[in-house]
C-alpha atoms as a PDB file:
ATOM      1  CA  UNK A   1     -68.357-104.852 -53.080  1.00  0.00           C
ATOM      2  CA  UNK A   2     -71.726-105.787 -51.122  1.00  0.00           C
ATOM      3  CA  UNK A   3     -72.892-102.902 -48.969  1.00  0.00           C
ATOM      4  CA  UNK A   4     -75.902-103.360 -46.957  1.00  0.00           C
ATOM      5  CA  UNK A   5     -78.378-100.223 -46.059  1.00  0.00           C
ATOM      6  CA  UNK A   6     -80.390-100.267 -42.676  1.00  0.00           C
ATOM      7  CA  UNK A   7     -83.066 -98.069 -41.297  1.00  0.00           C
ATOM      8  CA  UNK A   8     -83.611 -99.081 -37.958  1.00  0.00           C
ATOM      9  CA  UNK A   9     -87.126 -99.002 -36.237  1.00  0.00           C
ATOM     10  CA  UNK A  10     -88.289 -96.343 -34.255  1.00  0.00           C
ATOM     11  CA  UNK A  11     -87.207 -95.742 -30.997  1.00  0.00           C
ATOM     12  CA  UNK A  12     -89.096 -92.263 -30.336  1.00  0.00           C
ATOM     13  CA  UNK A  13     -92.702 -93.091 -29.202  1.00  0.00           C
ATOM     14  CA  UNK A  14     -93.833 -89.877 -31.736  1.00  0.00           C
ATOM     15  CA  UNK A  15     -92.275 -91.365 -34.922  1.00  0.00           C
ATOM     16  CA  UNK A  16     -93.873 -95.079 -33.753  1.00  0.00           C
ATOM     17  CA  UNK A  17     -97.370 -93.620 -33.414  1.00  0.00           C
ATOM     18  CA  UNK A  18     -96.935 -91.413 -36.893  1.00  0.00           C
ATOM     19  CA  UNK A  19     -96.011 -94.644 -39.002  1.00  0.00           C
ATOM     20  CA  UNK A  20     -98.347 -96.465 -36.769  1.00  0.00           C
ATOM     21  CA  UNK A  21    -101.128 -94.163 -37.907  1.00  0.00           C
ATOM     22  CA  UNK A  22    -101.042 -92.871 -41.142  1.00  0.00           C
ATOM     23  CA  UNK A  23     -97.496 -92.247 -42.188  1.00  0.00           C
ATOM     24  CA  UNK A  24     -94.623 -94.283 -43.800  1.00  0.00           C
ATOM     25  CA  UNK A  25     -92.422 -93.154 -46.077  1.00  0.00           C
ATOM     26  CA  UNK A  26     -90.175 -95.038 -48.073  1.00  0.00           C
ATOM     27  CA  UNK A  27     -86.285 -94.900 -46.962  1.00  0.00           C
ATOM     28  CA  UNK A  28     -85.367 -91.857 -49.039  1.00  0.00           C
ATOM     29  CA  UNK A  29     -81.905 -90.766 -47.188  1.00  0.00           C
ATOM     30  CA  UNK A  30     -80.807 -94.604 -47.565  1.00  0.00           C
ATOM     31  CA  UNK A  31     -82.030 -94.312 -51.770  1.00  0.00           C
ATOM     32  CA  UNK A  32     -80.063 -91.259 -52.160  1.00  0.00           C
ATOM     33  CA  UNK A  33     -77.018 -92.650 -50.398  1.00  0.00           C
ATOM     34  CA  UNK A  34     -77.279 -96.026 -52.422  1.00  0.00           C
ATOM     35  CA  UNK A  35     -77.559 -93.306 -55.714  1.00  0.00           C
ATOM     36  CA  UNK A  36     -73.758 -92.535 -54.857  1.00  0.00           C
ATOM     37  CA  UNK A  37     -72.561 -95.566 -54.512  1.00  0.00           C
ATOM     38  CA  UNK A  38     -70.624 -96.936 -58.091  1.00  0.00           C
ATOM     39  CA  UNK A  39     -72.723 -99.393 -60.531  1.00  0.00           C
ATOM     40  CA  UNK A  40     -70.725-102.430 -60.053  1.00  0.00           C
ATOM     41  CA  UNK A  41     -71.359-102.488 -56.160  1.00  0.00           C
ATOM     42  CA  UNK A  42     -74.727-104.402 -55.005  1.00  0.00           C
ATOM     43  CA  UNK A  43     -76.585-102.289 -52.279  1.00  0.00           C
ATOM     44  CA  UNK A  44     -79.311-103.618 -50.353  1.00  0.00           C
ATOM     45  CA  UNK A  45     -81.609-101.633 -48.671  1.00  0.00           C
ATOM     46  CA  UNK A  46     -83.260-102.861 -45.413  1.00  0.00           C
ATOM     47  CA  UNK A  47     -86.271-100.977 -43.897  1.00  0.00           C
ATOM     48  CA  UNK A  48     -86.750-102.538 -40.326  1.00  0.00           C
ATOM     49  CA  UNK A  49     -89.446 -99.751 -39.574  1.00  0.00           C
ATOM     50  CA  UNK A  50     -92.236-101.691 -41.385  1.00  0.00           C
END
C-alpha cells in the first residue's frame, strides 16, 4: 500500500512569521506516524510548509 503524508502550510500568521524567521523544524508528528506504519508499505512524506 502507498500512503502519502502531508503537512500543510501555515495558516496562523504566528507560526508563518516563526518559520519565516528563524524556525523550521522537520515534520516530526508525520516521521513518527510513518514509524508505525508496516515495512512493506511506501510512505511519502510531504512538507508543504517550506
Amino acid at each position: 500500500m502507498k500512503i502519502l503524508l502531508v503537512k500543510p502550510h501555515p495558516e496562523l500568521l504566528v507560526a508563518k512569521r516563526l518559520q519565516e524567521g528563524f524556525l523550521h523544524l522537520e515534520p516530526l508528528e508525520l516521521e513518527i506516524v510513518a514509524g508505525g506504519v508496516p515495512d512493506e508499505d511506501d510512505v511519502l512524506i510531504i512538507d508543504l510548509s517550506v
